[in-house]
C-alpha atoms as a PDB file:
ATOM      1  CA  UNK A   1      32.418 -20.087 -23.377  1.00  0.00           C
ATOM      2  CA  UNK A   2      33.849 -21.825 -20.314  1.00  0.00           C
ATOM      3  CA  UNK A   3      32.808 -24.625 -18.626  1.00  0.00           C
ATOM      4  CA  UNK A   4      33.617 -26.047 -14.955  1.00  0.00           C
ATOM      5  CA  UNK A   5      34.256 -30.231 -14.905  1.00  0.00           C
ATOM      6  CA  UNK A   6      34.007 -32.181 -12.128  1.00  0.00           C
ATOM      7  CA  UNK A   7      34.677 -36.153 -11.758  1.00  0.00           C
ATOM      8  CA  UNK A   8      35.223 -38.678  -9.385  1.00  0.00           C
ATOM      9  CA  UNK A   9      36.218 -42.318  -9.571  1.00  0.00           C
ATOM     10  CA  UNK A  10      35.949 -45.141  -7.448  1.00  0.00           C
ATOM     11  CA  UNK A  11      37.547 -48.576  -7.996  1.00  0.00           C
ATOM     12  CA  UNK A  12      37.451 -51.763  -5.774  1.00  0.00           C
ATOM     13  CA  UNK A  13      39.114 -55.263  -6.306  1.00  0.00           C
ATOM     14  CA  UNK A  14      38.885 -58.401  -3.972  1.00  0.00           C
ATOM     15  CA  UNK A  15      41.236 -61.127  -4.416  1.00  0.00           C
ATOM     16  CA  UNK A  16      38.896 -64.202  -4.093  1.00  0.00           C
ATOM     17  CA  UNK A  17      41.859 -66.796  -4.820  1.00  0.00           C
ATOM     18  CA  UNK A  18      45.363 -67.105  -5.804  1.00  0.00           C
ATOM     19  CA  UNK A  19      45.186 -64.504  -8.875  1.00  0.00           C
ATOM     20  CA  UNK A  20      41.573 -64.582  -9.492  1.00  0.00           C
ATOM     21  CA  UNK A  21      39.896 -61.229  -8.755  1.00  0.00           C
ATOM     22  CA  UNK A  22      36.070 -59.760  -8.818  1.00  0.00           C
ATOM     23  CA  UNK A  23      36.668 -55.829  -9.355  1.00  0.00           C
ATOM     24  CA  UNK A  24      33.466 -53.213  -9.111  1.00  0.00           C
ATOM     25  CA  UNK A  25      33.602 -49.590  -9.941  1.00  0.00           C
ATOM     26  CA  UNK A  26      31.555 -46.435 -10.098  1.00  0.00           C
ATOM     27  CA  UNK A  27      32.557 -43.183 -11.476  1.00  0.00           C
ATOM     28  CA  UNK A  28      30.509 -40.158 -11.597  1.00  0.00           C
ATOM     29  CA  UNK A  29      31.010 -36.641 -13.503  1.00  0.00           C
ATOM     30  CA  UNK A  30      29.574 -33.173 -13.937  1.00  0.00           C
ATOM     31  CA  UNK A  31      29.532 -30.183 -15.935  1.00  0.00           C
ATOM     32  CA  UNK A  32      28.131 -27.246 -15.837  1.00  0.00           C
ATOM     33  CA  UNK A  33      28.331 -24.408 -18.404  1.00  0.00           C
ATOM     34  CA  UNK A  34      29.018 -20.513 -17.519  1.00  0.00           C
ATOM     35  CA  UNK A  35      26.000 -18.419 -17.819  1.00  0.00           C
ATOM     36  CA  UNK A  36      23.424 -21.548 -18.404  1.00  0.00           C
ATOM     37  CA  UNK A  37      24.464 -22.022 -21.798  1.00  0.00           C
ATOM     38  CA  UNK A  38      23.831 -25.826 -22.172  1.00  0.00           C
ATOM     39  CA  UNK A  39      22.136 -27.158 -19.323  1.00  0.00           C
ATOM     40  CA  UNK A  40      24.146 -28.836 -16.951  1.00  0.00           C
ATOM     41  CA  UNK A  41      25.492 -32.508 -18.077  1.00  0.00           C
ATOM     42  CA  UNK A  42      25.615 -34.862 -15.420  1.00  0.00           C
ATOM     43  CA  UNK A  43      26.641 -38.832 -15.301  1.00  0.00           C
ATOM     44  CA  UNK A  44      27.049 -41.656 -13.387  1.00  0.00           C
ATOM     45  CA  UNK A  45      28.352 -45.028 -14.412  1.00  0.00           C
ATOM     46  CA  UNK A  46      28.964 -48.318 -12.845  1.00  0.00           C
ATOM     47  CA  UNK A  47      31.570 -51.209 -13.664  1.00  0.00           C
ATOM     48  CA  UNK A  48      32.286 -54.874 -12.702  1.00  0.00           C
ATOM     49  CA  UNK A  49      34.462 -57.637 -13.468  1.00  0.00           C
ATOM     50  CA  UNK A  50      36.668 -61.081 -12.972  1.00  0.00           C
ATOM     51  CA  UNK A  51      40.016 -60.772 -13.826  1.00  0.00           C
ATOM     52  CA  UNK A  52      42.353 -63.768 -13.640  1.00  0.00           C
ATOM     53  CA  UNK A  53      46.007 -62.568 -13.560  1.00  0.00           C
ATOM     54  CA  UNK A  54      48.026 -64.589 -15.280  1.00  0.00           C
ATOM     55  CA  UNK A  55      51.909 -64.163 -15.483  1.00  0.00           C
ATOM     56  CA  UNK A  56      53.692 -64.280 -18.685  1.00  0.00           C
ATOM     57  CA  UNK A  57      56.147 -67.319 -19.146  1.00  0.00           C
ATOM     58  CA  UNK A  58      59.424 -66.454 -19.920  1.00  0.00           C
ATOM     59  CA  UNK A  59      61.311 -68.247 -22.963  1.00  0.00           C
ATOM     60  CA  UNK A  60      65.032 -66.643 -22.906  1.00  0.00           C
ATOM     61  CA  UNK A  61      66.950 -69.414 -22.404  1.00  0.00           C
ATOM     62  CA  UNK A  62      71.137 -69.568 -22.208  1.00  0.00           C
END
């Protein structure tokens, strides 16, 4: 049985201040099934976010 997949992402991200970010998202995907087999799947999702980006400190010292 085959099957043809399709899918598309979208992501966004805004810096709103030093390292602090609001990120959004949507992906959407579909699949449809040779000779109606399964009827056809389709989905869409959304996403959303703050992320704070924080660097790692560094302890090698010489």
């Amino acid at each position: 049985m085959r099957a043809q997949c399709a899918l598309a992402n979208l992501n966004l991200s805004y810096e709103l201040k030093e390292n602090l970010f609001i990120d959004a998202g949507a992906t959407w995907r579909k699949k449809v099934y040779e000779n109606a087999v399964f009827p056809v799947e389709d989905a869409l999702w959304f996403t959303g976010g703050l992320r704070l980006n924080i660097v790692p400190r560094n302890y090698d010292f010489y």
